[in-house]
PDB file of N, CA and C in Angstrom:
ATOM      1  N   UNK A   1      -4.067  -5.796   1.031  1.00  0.00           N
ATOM      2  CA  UNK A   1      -2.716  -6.218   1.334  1.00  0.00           C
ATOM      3  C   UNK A   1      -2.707  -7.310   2.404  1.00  0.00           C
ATOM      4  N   UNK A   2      -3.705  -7.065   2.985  1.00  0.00           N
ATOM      5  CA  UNK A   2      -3.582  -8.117   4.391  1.00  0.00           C
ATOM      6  C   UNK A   2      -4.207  -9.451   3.576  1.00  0.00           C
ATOM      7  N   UNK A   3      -4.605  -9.726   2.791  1.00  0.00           N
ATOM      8  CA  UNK A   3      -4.708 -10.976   2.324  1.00  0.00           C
ATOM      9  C   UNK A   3      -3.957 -11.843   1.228  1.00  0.00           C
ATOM     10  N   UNK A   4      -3.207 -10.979   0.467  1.00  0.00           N
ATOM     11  CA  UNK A   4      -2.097 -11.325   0.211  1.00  0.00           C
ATOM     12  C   UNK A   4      -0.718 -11.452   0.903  1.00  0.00           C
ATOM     13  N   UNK A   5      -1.111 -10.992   2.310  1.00  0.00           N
ATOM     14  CA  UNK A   5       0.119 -11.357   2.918  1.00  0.00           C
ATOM     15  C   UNK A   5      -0.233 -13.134   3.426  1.00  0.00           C
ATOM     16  N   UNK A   6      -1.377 -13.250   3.270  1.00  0.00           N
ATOM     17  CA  UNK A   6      -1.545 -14.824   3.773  1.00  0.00           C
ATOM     18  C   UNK A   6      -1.121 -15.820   3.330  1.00  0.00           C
ATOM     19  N   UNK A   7      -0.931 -15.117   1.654  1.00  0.00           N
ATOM     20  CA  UNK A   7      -0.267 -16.149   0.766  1.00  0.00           C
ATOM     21  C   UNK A   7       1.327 -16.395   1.224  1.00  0.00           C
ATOM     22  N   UNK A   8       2.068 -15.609   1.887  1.00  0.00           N
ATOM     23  CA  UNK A   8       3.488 -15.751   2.197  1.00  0.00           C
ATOM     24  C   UNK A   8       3.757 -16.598   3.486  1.00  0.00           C
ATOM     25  N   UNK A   9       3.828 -18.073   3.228  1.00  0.00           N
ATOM     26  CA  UNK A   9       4.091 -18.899   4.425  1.00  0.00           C
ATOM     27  C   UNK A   9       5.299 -18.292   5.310  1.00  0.00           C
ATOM     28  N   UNK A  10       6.113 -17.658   5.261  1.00  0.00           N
ATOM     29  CA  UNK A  10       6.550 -16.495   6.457  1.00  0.00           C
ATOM     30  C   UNK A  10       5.612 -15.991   7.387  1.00  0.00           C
ATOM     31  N   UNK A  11       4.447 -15.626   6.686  1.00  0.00           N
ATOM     32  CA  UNK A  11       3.743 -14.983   7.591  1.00  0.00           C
ATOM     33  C   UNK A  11       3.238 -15.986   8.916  1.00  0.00           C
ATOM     34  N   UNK A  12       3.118 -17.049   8.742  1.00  0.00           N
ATOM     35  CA  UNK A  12       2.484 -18.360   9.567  1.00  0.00           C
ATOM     36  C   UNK A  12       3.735 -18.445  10.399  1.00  0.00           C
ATOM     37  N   UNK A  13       4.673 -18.470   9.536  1.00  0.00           N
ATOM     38  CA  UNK A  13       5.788 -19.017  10.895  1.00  0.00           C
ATOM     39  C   UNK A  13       6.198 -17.788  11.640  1.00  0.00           C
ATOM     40  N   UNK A  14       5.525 -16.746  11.093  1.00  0.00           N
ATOM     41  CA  UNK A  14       6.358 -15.444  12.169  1.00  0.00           C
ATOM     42  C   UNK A  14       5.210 -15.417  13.147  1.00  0.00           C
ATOM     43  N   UNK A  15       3.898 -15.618  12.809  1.00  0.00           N
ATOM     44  CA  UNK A  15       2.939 -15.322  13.826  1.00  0.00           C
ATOM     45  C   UNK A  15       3.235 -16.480  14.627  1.00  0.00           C
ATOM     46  N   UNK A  16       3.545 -17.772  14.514  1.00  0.00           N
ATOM     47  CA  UNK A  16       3.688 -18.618  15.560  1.00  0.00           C
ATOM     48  C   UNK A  16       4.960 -18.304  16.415  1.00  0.00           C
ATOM     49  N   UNK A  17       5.581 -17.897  15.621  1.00  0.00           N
ATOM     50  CA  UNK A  17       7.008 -17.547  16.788  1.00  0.00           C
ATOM     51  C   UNK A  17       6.624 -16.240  17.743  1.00  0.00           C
ATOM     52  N   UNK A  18       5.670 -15.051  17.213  1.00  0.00           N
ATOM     53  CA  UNK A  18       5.119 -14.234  17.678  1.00  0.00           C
ATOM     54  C   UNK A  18       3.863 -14.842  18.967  1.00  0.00           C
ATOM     55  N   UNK A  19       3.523 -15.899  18.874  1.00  0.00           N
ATOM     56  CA  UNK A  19       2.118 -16.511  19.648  1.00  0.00           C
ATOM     57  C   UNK A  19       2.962 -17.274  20.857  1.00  0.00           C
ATOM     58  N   UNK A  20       4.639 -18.054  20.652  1.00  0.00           N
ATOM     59  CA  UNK A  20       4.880 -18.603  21.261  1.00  0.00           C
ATOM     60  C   UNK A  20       5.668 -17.474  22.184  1.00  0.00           C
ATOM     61  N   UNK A  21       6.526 -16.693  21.540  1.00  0.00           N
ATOM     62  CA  UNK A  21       7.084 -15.807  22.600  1.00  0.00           C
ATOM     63  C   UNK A  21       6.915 -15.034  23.304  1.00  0.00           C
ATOM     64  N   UNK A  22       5.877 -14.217  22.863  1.00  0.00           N
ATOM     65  CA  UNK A  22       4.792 -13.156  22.980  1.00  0.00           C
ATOM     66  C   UNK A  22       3.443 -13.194  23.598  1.00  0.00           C
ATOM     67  N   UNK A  23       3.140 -14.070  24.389  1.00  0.00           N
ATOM     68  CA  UNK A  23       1.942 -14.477  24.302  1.00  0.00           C
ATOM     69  C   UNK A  23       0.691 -13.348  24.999  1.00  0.00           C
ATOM     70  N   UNK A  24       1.322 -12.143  25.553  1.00  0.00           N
ATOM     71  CA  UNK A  24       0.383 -10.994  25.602  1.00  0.00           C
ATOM     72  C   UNK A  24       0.047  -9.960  24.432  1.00  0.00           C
ATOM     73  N   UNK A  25       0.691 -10.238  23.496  1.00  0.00           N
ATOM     74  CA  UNK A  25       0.413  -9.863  22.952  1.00  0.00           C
ATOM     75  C   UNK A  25      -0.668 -10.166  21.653  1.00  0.00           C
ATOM     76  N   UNK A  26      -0.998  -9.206  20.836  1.00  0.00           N
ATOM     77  CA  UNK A  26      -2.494  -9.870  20.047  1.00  0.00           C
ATOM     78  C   UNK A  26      -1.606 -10.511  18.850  1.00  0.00           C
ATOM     79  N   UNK A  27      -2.008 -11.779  18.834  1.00  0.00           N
ATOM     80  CA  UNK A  27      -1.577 -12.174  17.296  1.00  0.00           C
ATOM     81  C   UNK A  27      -2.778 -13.337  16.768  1.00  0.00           C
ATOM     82  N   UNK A  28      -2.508 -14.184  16.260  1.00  0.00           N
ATOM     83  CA  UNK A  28      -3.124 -15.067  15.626  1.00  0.00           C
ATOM     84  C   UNK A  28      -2.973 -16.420  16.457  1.00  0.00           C
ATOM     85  N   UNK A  29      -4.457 -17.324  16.664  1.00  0.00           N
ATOM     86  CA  UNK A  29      -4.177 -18.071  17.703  1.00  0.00           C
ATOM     87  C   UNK A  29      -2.994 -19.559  16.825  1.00  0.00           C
ATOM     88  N   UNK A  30      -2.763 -19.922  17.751  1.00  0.00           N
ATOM     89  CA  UNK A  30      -1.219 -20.991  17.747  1.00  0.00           C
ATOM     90  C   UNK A  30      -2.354 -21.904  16.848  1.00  0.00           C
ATOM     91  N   UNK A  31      -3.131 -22.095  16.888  1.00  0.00           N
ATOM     92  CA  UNK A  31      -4.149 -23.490  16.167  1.00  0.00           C
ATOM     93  C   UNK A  31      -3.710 -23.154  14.269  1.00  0.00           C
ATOM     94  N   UNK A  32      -4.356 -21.692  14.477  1.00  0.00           N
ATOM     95  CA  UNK A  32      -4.526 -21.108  13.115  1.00  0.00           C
ATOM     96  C   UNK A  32      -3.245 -21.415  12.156  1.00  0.00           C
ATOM     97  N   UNK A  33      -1.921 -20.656  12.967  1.00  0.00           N
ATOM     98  CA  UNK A  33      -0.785 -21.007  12.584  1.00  0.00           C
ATOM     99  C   UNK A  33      -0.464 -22.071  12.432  1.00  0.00           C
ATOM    100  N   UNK A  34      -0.434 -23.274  13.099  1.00  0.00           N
ATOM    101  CA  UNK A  34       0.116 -24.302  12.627  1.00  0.00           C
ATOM    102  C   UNK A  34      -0.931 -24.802  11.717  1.00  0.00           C
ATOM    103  N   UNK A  35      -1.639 -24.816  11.553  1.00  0.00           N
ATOM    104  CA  UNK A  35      -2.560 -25.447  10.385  1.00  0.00           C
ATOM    105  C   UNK A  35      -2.527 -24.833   9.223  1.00  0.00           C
ATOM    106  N   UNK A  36      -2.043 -22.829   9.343  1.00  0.00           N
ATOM    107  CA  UNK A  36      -1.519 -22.869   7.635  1.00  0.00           C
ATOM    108  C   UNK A  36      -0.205 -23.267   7.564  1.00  0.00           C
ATOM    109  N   UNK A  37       0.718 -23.445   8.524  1.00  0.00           N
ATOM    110  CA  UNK A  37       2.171 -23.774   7.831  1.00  0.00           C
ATOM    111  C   UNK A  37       1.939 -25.345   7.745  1.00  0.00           C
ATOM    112  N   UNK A  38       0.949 -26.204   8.449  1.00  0.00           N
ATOM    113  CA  UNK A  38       1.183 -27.340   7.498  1.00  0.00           C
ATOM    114  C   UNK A  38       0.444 -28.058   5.997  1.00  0.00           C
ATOM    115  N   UNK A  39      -0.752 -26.653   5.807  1.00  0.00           N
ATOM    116  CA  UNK A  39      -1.075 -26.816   4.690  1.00  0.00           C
ATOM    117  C   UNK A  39      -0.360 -26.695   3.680  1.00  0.00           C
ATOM    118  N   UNK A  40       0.843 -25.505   3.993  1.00  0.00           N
ATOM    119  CA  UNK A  40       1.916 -24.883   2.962  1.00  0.00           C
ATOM    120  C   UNK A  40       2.924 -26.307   2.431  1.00  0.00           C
ATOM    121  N   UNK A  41       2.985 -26.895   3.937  1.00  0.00           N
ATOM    122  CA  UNK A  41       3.887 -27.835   3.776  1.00  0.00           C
ATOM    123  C   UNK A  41       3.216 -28.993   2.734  1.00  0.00           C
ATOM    124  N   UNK A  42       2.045 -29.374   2.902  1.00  0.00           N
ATOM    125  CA  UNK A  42       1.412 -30.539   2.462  1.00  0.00           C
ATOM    126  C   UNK A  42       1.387 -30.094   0.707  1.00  0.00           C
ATOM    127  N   UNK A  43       0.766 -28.788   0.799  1.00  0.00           N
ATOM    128  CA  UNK A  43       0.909 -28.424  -0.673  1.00  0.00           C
ATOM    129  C   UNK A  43       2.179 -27.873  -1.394  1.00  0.00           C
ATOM    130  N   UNK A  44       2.802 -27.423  -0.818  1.00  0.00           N
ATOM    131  CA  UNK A  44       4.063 -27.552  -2.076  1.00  0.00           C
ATOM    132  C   UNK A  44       4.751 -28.903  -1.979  1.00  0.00           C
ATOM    133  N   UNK A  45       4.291 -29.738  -1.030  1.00  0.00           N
ATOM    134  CA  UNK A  45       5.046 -31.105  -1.222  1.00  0.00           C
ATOM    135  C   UNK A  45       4.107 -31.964  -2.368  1.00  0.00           C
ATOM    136  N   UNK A  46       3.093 -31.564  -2.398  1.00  0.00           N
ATOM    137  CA  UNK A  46       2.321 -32.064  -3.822  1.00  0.00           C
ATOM    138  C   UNK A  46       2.779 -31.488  -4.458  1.00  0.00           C
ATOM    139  N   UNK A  47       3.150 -30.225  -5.008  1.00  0.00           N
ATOM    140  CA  UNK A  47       3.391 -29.988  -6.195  1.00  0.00           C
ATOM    141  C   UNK A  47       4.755 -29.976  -6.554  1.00  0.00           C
ATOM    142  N   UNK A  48       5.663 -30.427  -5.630  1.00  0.00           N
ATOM    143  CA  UNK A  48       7.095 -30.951  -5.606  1.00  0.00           C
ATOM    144  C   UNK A  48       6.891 -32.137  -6.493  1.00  0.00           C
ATOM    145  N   UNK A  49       6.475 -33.145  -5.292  1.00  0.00           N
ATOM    146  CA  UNK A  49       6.084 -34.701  -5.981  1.00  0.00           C
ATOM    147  C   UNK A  49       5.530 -34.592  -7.459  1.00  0.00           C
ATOM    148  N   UNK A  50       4.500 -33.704  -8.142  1.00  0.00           N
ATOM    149  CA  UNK A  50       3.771 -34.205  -9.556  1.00  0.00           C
ATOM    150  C   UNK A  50       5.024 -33.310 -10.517  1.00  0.00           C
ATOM    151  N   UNK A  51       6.011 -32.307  -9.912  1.00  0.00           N
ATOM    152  CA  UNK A  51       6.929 -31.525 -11.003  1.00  0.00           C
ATOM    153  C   UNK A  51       8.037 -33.023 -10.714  1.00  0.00           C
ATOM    154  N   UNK A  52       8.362 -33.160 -10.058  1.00  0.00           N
ATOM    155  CA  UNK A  52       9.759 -34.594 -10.067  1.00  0.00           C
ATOM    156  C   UNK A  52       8.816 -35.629 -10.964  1.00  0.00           C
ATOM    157  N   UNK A  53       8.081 -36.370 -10.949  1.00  0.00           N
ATOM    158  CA  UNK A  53       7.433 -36.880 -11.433  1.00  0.00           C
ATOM    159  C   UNK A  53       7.160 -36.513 -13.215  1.00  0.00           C
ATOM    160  N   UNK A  54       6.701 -35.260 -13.391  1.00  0.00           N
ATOM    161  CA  UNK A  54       6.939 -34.924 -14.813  1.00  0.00           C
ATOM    162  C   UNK A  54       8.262 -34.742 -15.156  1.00  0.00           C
ATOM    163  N   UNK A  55       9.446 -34.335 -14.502  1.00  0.00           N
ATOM    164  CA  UNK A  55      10.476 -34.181 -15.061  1.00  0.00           C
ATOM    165  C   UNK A  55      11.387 -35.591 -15.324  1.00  0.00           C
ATOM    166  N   UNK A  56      10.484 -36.691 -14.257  1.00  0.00           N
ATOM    167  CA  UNK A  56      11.734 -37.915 -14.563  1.00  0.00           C
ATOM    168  C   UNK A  56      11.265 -38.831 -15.147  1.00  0.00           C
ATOM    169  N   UNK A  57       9.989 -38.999 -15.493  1.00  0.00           N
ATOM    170  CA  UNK A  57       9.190 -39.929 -16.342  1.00  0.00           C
ATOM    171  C   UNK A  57       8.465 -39.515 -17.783  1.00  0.00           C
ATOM    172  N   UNK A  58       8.482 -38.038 -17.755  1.00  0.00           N
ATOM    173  CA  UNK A  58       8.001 -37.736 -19.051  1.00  0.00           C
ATOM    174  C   UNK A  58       9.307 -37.510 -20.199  1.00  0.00           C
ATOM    175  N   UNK A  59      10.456 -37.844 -20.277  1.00  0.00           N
ATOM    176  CA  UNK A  59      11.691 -37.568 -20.926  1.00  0.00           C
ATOM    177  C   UNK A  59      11.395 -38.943 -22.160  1.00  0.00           C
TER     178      UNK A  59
END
């Protein structure tokens, strides 16, 4: 379960809000977090861009 929770970009932004507010407490370091929420970002913005792309040029 704990590795399918990795797949849920929630989880990145709750541990960073958890790392920034919290910071005695154990979470995931601030590096980790922002580097999966901007992978999340980078990749569904690819696969945004190639679905617009099939939907407005392949008609």
């Amino acid at each position: 379960m704990q590795i399918i929770t990795l797949i849920d970009p929630l989880t990145w932004i709750h541990e960073a809000i958890r790392a920034l507010m919290t910071p005695q407490t154990l979470s995931l370091p601030l590096f980790f977090t922002l580097t999966g929420i901007i992978v999340w970002i980078i990749g569904m913005g690819i696969i945004a861009m190639k679905r617009f792309d099939h939907m407005v040029y392949d008609h």
